[in-house]
Protein backbone atom coordinates (compact mmCIF):
# COMPACT_ATOMS: atom_id res chain seq x y z
CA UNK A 1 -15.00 -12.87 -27.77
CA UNK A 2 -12.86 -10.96 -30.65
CA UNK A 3 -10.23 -12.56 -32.16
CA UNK A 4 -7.70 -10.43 -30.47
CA UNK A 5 -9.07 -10.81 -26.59
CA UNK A 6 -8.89 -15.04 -27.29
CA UNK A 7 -5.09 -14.70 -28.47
CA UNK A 8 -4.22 -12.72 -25.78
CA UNK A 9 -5.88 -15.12 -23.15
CA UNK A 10 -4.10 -18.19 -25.12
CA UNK A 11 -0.94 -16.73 -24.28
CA UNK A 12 -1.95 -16.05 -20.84
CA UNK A 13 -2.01 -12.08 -21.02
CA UNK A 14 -4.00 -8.93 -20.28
CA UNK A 15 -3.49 -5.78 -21.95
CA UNK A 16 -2.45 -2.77 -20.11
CA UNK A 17 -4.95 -0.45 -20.93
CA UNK A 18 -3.71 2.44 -18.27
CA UNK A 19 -1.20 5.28 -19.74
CA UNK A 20 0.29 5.94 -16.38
CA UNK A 21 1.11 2.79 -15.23
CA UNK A 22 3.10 2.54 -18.66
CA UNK A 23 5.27 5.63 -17.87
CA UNK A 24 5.36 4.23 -13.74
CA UNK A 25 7.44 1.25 -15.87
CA UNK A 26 9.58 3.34 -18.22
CA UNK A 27 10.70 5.29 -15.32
CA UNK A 28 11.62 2.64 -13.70
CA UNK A 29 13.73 1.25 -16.68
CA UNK A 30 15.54 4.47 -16.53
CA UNK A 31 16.46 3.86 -20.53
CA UNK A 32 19.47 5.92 -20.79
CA UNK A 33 20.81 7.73 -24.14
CA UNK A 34 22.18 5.01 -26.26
CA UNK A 35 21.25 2.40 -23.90
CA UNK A 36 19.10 -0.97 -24.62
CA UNK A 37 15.89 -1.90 -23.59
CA UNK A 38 13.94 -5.48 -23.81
CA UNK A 39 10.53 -5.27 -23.77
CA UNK A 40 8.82 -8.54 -23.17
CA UNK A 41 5.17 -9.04 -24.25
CA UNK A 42 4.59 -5.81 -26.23
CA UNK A 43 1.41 -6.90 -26.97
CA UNK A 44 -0.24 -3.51 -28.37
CA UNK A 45 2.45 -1.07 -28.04
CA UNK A 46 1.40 0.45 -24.70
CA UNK A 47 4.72 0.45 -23.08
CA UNK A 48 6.51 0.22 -26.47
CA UNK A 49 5.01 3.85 -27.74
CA UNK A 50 6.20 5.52 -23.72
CA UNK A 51 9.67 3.35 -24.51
CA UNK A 52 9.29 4.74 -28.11
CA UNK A 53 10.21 8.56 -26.69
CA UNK A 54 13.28 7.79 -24.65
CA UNK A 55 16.74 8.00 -25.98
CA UNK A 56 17.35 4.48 -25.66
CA UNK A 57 17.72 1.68 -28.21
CA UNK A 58 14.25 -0.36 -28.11
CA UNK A 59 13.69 -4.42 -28.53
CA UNK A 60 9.68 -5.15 -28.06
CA UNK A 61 9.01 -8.87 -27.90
CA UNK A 62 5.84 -9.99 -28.91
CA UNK A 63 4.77 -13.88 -29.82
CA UNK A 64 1.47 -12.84 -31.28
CA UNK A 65 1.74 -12.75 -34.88
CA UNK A 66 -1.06 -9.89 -35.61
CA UNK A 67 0.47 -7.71 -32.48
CA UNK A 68 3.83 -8.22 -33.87
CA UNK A 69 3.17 -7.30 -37.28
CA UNK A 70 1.57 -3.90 -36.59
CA UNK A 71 4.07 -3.16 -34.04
CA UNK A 72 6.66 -3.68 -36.59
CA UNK A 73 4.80 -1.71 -39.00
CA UNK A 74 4.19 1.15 -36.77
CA UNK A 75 7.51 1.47 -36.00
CA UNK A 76 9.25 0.90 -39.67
CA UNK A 77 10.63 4.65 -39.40
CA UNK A 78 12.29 4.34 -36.24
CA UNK A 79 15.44 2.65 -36.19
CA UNK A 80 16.03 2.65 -32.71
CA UNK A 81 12.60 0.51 -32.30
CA UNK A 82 13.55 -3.63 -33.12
CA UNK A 83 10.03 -5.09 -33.21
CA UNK A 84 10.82 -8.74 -32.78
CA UNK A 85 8.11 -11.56 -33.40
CA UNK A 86 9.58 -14.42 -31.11
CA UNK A 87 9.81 -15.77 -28.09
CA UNK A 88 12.14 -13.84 -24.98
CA UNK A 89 12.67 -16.75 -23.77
CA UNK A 90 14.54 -17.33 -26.19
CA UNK A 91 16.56 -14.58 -26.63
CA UNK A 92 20.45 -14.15 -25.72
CA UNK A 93 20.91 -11.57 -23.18
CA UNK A 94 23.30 -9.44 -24.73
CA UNK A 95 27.27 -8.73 -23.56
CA UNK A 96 26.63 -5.04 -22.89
CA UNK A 97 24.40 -3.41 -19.71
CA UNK A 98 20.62 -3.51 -20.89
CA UNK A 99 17.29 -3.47 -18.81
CA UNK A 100 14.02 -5.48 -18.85
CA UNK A 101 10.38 -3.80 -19.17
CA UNK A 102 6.98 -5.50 -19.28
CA UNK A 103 3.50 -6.62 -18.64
CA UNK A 104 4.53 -9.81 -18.65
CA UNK A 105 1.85 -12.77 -18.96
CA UNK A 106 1.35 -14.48 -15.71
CA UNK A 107 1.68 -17.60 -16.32
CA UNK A 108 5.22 -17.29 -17.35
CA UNK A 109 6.35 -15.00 -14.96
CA UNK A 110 8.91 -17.74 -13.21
CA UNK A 111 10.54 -18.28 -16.47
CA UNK A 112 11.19 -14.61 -16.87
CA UNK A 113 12.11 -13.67 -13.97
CA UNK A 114 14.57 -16.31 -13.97
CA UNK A 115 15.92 -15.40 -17.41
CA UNK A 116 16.56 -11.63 -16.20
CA UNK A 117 18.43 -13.42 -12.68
CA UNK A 118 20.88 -15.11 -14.78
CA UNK A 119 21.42 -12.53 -17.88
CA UNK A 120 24.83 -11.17 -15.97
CA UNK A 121 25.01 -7.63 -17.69
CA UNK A 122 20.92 -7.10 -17.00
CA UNK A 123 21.17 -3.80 -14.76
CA UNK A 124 17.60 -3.85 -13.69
CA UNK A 125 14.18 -5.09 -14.68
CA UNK A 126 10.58 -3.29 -14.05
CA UNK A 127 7.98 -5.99 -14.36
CA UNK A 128 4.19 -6.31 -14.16
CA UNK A 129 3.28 -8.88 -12.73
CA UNK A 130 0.53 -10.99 -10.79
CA UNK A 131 0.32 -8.52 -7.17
CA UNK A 132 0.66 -11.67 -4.97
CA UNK A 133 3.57 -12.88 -6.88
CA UNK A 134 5.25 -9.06 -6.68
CA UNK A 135 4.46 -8.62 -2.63
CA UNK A 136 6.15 -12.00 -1.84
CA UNK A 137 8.98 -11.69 -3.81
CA UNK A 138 9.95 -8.52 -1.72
CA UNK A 139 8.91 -9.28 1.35
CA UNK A 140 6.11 -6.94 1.09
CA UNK A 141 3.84 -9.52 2.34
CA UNK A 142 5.86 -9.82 5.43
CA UNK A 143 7.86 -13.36 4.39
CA UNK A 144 10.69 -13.53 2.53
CA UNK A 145 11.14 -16.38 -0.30
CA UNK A 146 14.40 -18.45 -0.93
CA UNK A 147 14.70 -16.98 -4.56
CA UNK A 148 15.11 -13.66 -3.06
CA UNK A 149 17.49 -14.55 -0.31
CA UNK A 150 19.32 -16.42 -2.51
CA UNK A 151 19.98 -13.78 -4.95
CA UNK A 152 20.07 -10.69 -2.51
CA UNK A 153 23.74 -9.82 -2.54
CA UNK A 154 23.52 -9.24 -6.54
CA UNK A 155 19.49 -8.27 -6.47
CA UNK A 156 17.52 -6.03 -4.94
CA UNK A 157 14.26 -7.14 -4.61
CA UNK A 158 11.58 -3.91 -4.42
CA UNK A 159 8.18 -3.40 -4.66
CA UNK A 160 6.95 -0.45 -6.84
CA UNK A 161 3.09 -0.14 -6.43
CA UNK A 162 -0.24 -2.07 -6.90
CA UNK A 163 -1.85 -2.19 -10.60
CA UNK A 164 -6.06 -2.28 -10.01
CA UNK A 165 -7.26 -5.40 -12.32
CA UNK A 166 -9.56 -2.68 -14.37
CA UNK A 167 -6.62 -0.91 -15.50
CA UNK A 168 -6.15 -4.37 -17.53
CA UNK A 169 -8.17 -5.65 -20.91
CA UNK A 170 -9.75 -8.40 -20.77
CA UNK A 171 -9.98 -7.71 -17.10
CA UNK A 172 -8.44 -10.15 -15.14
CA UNK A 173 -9.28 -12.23 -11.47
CA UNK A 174 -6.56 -10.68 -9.19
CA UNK A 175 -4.81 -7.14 -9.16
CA UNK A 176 -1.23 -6.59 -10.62
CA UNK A 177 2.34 -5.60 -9.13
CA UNK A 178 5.02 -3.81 -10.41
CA UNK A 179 8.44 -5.73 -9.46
CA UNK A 180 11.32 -3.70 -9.63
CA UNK A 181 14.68 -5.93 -9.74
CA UNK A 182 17.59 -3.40 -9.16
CA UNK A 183 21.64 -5.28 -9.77
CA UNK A 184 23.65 -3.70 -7.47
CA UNK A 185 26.89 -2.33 -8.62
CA UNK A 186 29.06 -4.30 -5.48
CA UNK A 187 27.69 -7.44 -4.52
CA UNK A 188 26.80 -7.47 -0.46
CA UNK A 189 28.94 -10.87 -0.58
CA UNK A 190 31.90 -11.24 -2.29
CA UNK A 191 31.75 -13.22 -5.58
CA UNK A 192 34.29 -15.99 -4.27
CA UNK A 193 31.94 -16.61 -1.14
CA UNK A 194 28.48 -16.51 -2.79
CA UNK A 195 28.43 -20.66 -3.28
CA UNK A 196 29.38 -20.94 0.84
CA UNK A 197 26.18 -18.29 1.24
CA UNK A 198 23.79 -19.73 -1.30
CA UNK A 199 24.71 -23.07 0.47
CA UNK A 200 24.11 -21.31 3.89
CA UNK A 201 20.31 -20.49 2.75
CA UNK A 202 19.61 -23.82 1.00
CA UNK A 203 20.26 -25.34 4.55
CA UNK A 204 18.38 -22.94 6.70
CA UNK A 205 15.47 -22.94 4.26
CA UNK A 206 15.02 -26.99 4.88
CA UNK A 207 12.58 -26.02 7.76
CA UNK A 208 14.52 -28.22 9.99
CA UNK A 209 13.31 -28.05 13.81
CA UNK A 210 10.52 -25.16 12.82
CA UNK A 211 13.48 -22.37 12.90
CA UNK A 212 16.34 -21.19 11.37
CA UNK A 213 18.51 -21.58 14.58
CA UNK A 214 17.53 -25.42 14.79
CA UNK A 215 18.21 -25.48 11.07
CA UNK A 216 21.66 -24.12 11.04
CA UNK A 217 23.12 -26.12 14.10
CA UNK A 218 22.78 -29.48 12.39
CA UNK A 219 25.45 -28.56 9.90
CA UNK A 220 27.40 -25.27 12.01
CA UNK A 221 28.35 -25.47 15.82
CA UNK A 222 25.58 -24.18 17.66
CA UNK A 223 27.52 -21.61 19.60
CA UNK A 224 28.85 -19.77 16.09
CA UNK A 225 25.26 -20.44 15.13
CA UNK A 226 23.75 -17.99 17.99
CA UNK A 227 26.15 -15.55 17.91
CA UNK A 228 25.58 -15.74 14.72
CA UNK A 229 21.90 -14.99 14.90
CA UNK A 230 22.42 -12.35 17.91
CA UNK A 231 24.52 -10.04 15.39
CA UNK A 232 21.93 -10.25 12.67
CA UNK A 233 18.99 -9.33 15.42
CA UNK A 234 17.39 -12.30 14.41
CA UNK A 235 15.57 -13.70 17.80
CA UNK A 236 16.40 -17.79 18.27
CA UNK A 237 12.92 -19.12 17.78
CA UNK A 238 12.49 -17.57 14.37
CA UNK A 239 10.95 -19.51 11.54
CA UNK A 240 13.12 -18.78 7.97
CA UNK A 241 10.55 -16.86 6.14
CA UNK A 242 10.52 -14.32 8.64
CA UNK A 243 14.30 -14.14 8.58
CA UNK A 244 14.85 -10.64 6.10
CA UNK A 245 17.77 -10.69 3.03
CA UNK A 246 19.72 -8.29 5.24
CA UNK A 247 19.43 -10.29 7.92
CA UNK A 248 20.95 -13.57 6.15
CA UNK A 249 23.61 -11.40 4.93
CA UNK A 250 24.78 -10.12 8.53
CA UNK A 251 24.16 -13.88 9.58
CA UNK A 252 26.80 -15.60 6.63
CA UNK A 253 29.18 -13.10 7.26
CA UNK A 254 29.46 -13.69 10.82
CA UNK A 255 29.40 -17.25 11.02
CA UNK A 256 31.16 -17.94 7.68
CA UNK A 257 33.71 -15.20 8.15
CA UNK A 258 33.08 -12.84 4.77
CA UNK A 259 33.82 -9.37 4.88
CA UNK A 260 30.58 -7.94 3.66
CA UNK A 261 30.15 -5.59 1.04
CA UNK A 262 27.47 -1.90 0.93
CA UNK A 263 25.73 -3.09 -2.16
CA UNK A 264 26.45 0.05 -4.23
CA UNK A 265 22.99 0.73 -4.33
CA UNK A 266 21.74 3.61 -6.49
CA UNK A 267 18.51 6.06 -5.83
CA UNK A 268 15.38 4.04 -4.99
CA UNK A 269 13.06 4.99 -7.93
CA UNK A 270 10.64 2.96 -6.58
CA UNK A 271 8.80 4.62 -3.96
C-alpha cells in the first residue's frame, strides 16, 4: 500500500478519480463571478483544478499535509485559489453568500452536513457522499428522515445522481451519491413559526401508536389532527417516514395556523 492510498484511508477517504463527476459537482456549485467557494477534502485537486476555471473565489480544504502542500504549490499563481491545510470543521462560515463542494470522507459526512445546515449565508452545497446516505436524505429511497423534515422549509433536500465505486481510488465497498442541498430564498414556514414546526416533527417522529395520526393526537385535538392530515393527503394509518417534507409543511400550517410560504425555489440543476 503507497504511502498516499494509507493516508487517504486514515482519514476515511477515496479519491475521485472520474473527470466528469468533478464538473457534475462544479455545476452544481454554480460558482458565480466573484463569488466563494469551500471545498472540503481537496485531496488531489480533482475538483479543485474544474473549481480552478470558474470565476469564483476558491478555498480547498485539505487535512493531509503532502495533499495540502502540493495543492498549495500548484496553485501559488492564482490568487483566487486559498489552499488551506486544516480542518473544515473548523472553519467559520463566512458573513457573505458562499457554497460548499466536495468528495467528502464518509465517515464524517454527519459533521459536515451539519456544519453547511447551520452556516446561515451557505446558499447551497453539492456533496459526494456515501449513495445510501444521499438516497435517504432525499427521500429517494422512498422514506423521509427527521433531519430533512426538520430543515425543509430553509433546505431543499435533492438527489443529483449515483457515483459507481470504480470511479473512486482506492476503490471503495459501496457506490457514491451526489447530495445537492439547495437554501431557498423564502422559507416555506415563516421564521417566527419554525420552533412551533420543528416541535410539530419532533413529536410526530416519536413513533407513537405506529403512525403519525396516533402520534399527533396525544399532544393536538384529534379532530384538528385529521383535518389536518386530510389537507396534506396524508392517509390516517400512515407511519412518519412515509409522511413527505411537503406533506409536513401542508400538515403544520393547517393545524398550527401558519400562512405558508412558495419556497423561492430556483432552477433544479439537479436532474
Amino acid at each position: 500500500m503507497s504511502e498516499a492510498r494509507g493516508r487517504r484511508r486514515s482519514l476515511s477517504q477515496n479519491l475521485l478519480t472520474d473527470a466528469s463527476v468533478a464538473r457534475r459537482l462544479v455545476q452544481l456549485a454554480d460558482p458565480a463571478p466573484g463569488g466563494l467557494v469551500f471545498e472540503v477534502g481537496a485531496g488531489d485537486g480533482m475538483i479543485t483544478r474544474h473549481l480552478a476555471r470558474t470565476p469564483a473565489h476558491v478555498v480547498a480544504y485539505e487535512l493531509d499535509p503532502v495533499f495540502s502542500a502540493r495543492l498549495a504549490k500548484r496553485y501559488a499563481d492564482r490568487p483566487r485559489v486559498d489552499v488551506r491545510g486544516t480542518d473544515f470543521l473548523r472553519a467559520k462560515p463566512p458573513r457573505e453568500p458562499f457554497s460548499v463542494v466536495g468528495n467528502i470522507p464518509y465517515s464524517r459526512t454527519a459533521d459536515i452536513v451539519d456544519w453547511c445546515l447551520r452556516a446561515r449565508s451557505l446558499s447551497s452545497a453539492a456533496l459526494l457522499t456515501q449513495l445510501e446516505y444521499a438516497r435517504k436524505r432525499t427521500g429517494a429511497a422512498g422514506r423521509w428522515s427527521k433531519l430533512t423534515v426538520t430543515t425543509w422549509p430553509q433546505m431543499e433536500w435533492r438527489f443529483a445522481g449515483r457515483v459507481q465505486r470504480n470511479r473512486f481510488h482506492p476503490v471503495p465497498r459501496v457506490d457514491g451519491g451526489i447530495l445537492h442541498l439547495v437554501r431557498r430564498d423564502r422559507p416555506l414556514i415563516p421564521g417566527s413559526a419554525l420552533g412551533e414546526y420543528r416541535k410539530l416533527v419532533a413529536e410526530g417522529f416519536t413513533g407513537t401508536g405506529g403512525s403519525l395520526r396516533a402520534s399527533l393526537r396525544r399532544s393536538h385535538p384529534g379532530n384538528r389532527v385529521d383535518a389536518a392530515l386530510r389537507a396534506a393527503g396524508v392517509p390516517f394509518g400512515t407511519v412518519v417516514a412515509f409522511v413527505s417534507p411537503d406533506q409536513w409543511v401542508a400538515l403544520a400550517c393547517r393545524l398550527l395556523g401558519i400562512e405558508q410560504g412558495d419556497g423561492g425555489r430556483g432552477p433544479d440543476r439537479s436532474r
